[in-house]
C-alpha atoms as a PDB file:
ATOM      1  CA  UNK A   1      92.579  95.369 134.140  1.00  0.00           C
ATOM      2  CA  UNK A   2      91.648  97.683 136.776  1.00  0.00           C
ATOM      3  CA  UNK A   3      87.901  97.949 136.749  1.00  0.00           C
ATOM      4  CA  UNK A   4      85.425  98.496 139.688  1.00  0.00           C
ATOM      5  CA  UNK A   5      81.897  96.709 139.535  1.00  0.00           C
ATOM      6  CA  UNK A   6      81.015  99.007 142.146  1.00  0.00           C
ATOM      7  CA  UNK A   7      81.864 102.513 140.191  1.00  0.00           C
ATOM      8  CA  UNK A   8      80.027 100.341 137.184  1.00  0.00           C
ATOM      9  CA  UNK A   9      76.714  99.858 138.881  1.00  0.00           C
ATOM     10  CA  UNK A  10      77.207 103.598 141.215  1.00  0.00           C
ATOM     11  CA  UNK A  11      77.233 105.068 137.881  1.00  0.00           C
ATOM     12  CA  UNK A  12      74.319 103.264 136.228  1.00  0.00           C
ATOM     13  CA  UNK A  13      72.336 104.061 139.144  1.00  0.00           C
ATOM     14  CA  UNK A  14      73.239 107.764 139.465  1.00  0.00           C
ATOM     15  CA  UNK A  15      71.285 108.676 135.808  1.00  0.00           C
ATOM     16  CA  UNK A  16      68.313 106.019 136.581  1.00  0.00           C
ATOM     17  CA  UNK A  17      66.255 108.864 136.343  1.00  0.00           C
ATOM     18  CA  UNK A  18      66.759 108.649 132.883  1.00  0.00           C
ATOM     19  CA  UNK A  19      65.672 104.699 132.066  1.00  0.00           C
ATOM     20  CA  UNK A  20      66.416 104.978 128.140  1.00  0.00           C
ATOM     21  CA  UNK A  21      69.935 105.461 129.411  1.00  0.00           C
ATOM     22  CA  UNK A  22      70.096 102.795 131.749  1.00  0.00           C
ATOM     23  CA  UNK A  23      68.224 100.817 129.096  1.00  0.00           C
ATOM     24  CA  UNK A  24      71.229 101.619 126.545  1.00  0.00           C
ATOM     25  CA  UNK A  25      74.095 100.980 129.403  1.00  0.00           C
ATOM     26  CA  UNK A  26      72.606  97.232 129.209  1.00  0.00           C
ATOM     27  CA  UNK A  27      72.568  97.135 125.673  1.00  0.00           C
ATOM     28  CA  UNK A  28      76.293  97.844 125.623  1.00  0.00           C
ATOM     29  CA  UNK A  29      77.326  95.900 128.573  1.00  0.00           C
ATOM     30  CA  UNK A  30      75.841  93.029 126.975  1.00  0.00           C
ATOM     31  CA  UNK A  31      78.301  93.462 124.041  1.00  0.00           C
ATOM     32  CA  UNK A  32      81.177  93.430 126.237  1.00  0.00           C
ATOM     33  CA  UNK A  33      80.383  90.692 129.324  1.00  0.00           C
ATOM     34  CA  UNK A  34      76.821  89.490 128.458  1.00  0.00           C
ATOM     35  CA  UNK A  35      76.550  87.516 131.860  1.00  0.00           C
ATOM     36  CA  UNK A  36      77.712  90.716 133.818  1.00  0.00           C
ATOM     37  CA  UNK A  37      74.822  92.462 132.095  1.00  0.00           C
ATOM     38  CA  UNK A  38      72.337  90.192 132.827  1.00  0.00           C
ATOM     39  CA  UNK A  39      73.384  90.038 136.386  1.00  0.00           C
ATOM     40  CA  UNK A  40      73.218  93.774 136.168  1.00  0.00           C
ATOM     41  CA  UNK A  41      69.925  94.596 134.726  1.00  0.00           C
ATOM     42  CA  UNK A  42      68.360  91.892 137.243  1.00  0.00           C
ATOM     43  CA  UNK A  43      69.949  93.705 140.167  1.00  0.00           C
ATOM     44  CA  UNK A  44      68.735  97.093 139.093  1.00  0.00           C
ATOM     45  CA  UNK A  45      65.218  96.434 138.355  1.00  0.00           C
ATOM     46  CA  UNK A  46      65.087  94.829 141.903  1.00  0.00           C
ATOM     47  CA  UNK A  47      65.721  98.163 142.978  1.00  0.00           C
ATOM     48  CA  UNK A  48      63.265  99.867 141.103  1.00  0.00           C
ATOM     49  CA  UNK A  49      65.939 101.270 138.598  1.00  0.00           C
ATOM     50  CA  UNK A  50      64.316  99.738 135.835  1.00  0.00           C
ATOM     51  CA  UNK A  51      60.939  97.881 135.239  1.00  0.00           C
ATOM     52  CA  UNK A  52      61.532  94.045 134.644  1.00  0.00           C
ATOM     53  CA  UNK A  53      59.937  94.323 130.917  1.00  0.00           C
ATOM     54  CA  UNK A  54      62.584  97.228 130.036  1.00  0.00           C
ATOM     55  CA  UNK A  55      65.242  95.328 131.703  1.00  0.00           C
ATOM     56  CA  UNK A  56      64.712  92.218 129.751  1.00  0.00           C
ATOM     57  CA  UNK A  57      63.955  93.811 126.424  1.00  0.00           C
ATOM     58  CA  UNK A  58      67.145  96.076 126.907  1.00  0.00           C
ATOM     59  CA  UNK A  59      68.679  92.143 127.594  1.00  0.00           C
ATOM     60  CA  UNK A  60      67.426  90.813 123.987  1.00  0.00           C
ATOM     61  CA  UNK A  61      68.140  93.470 122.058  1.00  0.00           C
ATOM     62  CA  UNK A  62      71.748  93.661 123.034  1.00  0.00           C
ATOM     63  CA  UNK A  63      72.500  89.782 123.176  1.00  0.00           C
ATOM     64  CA  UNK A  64      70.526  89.270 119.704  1.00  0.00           C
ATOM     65  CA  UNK A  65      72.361  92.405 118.122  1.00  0.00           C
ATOM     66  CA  UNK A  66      75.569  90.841 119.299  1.00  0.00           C
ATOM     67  CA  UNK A  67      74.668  87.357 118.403  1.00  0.00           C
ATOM     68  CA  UNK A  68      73.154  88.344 114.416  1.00  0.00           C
ATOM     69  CA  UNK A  69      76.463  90.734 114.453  1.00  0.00           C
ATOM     70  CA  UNK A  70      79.173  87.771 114.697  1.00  0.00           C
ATOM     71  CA  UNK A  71      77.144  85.761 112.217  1.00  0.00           C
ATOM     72  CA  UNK A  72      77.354  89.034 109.864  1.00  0.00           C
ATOM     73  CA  UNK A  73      80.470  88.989 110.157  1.00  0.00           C
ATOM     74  CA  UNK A  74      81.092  85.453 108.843  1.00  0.00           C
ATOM     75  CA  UNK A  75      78.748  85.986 106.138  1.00  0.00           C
ATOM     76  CA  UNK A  76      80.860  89.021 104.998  1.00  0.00           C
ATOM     77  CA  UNK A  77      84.205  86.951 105.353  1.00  0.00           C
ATOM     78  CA  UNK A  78      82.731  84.247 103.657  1.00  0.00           C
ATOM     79  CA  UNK A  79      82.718  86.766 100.770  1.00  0.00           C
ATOM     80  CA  UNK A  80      86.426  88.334 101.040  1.00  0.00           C
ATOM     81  CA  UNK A  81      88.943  85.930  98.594  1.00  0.00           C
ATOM     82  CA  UNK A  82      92.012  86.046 100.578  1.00  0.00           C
ATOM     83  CA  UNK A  83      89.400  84.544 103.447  1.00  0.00           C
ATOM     84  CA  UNK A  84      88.392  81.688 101.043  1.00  0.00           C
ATOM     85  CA  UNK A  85      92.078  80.910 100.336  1.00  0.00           C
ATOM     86  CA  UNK A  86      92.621  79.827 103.846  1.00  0.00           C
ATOM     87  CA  UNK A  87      90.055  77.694 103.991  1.00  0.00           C
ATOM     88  CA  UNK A  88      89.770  74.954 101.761  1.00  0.00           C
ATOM     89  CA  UNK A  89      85.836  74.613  99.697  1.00  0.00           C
ATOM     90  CA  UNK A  90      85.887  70.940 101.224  1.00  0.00           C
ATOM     91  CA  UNK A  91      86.523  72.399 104.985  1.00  0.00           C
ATOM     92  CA  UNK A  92      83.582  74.584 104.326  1.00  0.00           C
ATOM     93  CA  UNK A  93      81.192  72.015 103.031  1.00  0.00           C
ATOM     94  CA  UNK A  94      82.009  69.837 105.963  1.00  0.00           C
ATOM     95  CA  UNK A  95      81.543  72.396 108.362  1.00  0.00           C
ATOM     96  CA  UNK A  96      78.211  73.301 106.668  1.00  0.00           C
ATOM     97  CA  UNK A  97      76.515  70.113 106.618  1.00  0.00           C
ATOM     98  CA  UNK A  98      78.016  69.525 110.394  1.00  0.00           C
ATOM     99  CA  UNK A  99      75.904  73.016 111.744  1.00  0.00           C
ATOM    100  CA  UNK A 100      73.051  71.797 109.543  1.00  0.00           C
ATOM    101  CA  UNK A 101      72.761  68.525 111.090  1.00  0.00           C
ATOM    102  CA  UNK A 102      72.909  69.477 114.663  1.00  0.00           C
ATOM    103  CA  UNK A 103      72.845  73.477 114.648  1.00  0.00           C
ATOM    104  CA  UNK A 104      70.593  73.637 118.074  1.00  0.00           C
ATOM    105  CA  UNK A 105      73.345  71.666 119.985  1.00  0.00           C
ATOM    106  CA  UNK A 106      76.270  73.367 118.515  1.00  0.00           C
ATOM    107  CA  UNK A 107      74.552  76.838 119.360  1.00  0.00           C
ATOM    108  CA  UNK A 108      73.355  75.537 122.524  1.00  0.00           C
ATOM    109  CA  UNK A 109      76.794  74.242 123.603  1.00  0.00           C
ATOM    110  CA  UNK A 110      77.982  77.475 122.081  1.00  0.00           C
ATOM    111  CA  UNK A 111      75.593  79.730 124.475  1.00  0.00           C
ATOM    112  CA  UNK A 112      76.861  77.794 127.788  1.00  0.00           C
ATOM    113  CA  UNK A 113      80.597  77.602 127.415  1.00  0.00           C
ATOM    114  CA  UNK A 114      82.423  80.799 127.567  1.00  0.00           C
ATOM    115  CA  UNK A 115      84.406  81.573 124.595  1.00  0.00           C
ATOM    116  CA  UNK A 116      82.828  79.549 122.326  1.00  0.00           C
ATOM    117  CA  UNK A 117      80.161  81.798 120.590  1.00  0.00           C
ATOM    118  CA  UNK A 118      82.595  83.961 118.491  1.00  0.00           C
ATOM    119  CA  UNK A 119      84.251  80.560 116.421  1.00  0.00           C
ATOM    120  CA  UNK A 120      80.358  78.740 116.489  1.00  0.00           C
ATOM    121  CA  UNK A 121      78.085  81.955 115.373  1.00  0.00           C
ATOM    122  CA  UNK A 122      80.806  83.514 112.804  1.00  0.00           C
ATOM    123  CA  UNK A 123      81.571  80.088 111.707  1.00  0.00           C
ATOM    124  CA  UNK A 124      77.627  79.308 110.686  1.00  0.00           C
ATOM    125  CA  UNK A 125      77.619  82.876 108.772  1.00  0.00           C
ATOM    126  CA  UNK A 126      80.571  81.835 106.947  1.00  0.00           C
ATOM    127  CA  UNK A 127      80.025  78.492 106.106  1.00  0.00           C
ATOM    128  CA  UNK A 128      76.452  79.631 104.629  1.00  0.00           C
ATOM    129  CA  UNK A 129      73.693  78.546 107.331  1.00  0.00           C
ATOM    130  CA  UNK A 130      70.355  79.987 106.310  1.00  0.00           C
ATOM    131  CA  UNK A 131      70.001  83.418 108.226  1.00  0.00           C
ATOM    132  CA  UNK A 132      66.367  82.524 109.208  1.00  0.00           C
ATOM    133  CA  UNK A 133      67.001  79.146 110.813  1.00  0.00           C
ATOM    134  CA  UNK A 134      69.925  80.552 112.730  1.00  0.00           C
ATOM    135  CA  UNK A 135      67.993  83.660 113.352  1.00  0.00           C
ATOM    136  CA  UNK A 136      65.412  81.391 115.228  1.00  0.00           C
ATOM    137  CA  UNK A 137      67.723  79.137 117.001  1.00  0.00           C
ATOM    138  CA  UNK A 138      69.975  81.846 118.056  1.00  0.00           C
ATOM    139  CA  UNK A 139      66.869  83.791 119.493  1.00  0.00           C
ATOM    140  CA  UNK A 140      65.407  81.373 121.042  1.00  0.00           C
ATOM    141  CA  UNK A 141      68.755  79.919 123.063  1.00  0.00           C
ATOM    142  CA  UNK A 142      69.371  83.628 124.142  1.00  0.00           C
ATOM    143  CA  UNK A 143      65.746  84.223 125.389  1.00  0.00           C
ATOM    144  CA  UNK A 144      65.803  81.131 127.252  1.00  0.00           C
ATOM    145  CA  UNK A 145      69.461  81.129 128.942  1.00  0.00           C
ATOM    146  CA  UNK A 146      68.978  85.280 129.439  1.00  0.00           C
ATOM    147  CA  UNK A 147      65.218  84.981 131.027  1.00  0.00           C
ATOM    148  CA  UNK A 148      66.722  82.120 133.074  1.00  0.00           C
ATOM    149  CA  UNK A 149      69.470  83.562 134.582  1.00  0.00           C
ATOM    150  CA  UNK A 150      67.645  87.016 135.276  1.00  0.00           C
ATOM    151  CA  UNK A 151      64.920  85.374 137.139  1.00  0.00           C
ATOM    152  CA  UNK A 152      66.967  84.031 139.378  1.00  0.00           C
ATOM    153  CA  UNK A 153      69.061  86.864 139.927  1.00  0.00           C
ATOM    154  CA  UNK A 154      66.052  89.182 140.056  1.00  0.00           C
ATOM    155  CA  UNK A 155      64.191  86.739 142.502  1.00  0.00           C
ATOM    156  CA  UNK A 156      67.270  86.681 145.091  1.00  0.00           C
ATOM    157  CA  UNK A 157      68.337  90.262 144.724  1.00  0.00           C
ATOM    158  CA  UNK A 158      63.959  91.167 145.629  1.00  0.00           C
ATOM    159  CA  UNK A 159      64.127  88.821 148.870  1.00  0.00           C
ATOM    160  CA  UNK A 160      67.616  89.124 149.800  1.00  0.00           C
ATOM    161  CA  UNK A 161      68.956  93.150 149.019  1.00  0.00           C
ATOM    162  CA  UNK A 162      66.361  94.344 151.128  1.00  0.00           C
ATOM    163  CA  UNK A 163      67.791  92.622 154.195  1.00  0.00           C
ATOM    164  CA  UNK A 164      71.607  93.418 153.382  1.00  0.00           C
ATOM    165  CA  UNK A 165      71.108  97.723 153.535  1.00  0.00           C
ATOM    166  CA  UNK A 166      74.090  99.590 152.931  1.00  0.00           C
ATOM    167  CA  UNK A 167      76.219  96.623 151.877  1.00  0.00           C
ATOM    168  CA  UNK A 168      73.739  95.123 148.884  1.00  0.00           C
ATOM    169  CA  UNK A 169      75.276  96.879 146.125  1.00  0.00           C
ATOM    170  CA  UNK A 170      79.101  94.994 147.431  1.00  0.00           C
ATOM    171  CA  UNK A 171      77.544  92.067 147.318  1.00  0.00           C
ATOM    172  CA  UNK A 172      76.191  92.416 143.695  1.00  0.00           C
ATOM    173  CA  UNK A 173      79.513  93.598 142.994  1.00  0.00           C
ATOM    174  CA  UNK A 174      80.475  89.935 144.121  1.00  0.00           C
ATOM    175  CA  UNK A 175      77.587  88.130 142.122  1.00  0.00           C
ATOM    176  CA  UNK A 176      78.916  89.674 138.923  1.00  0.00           C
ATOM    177  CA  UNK A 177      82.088  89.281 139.501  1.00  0.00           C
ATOM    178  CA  UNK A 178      80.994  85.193 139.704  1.00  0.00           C
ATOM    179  CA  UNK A 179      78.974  85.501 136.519  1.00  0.00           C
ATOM    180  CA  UNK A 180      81.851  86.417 134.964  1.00  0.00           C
ATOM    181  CA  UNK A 181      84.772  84.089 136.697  1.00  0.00           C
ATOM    182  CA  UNK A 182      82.329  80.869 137.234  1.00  0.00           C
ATOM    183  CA  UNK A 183      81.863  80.229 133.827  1.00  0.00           C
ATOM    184  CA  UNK A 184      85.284  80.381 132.790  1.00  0.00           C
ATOM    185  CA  UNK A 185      86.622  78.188 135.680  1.00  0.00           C
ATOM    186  CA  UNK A 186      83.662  75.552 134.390  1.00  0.00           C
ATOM    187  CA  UNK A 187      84.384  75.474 130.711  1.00  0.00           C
ATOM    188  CA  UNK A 188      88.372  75.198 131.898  1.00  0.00           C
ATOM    189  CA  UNK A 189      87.067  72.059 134.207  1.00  0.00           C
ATOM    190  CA  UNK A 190      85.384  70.617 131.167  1.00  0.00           C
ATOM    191  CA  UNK A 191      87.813  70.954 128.608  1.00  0.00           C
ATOM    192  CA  UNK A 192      90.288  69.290 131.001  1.00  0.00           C
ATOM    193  CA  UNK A 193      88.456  66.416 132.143  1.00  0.00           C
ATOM    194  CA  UNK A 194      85.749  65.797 128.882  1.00  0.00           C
ATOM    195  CA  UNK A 195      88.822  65.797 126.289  1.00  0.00           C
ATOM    196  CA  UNK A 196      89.265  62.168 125.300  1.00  0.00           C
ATOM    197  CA  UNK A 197      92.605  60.778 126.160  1.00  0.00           C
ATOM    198  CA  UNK A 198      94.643  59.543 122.879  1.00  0.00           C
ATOM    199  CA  UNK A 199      94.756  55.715 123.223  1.00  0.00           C
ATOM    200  CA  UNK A 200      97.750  53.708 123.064  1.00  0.00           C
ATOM    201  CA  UNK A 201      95.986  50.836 120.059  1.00  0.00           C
ATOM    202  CA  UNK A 202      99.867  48.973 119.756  1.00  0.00           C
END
């Protein structure tokens, strides 16, 4: 896919006159590469683009309306017939009163490794987790990992960009392109080495 980081955040910085757009750019990107986003919005209010407060609500809103969106989704497959057929009413109990028992992990796991949020948060609307409990978990996992990651970013990019000039926004360009290929390269790492090995009992 050719796509250039640099165009991506050139453009977003050519309307920042206009924050409610740059505010709405985040929303979306969050949709598409949620780590890229982040990454993003902490760069730009480090240069002023943005206030840090608009930044990180822009942040929430997009990564929450994402996150409630796949669970709707479940919820409304849960509800189609030919969607029940394939999955058995003894699969879905199981799966149910697996989430229920250790939801905050699951989710948790599910925020960290790449991939893994579109089976876990469409697979708790479908099996029938109460909205409200998964509402609050889900919330408070994205807060936490989001405000995490954007205070790092946003403290490096306010003592660092200053001292790079004319080659800062490159380097972003680089740090987003690692939010997005780190995590990947991690979760491949972990599914290789944390899978346990069939044993040989004869």
């Amino acid at each position: 896919m050719d796509f250039s980081y640099e165009a991506l955040l050139a453009l977003i910085e050519s309307f920042s006159d206009n924050q409610l757009l740059v505010m709405l750019a985040i929303i979306a990107g969050t949709l598409i590469l949620e780590d890229a986003a982040t990454v993003t919005a902490a760069l730009l209010a480090s240069e002023d683009v943005l206030p840090h407060t608009a930044a990180l609500m822009s942040l929430y809103i997009g990564i929450l309306f994402g996150d409630f969106g796949l669970y709707g989704l479940g919820a409304l497959a849960a509800r189609w017939p030919r969607a029940r057929r394939w999955v058995s009413e003894h699969r879905i109990m199981k799966g149910r009163e697996f989430l229920e028992g250790s939801l905050f992990v699951t989710l948790f796991g599910a925020r960290c490794i790449p991939g893994m949020r579109l089976p876990t948060y469409t697979g708790a609307g479908f099996v029938g987790i109460p909205f409200p409990r998964f509402a609050l978990y889900a919330g408070a996992l994205a807060a936490g990992w989001s405000t995490g990651v954007y205070t790092l970013i946003a403290i490096l990019g306010e003592t660092v960009l200053d001292e790079l000039g004319p080659w800062r926004w490159g380097v972003a360009a680089i740090v987003i392109a690692l939010a997005i290929v780190l995590p990947r390269i991690t979760a491949k790492i972990l599914k290789r080495f944390g899978t346990p090995q069939p044993t040989d009992n004869s």
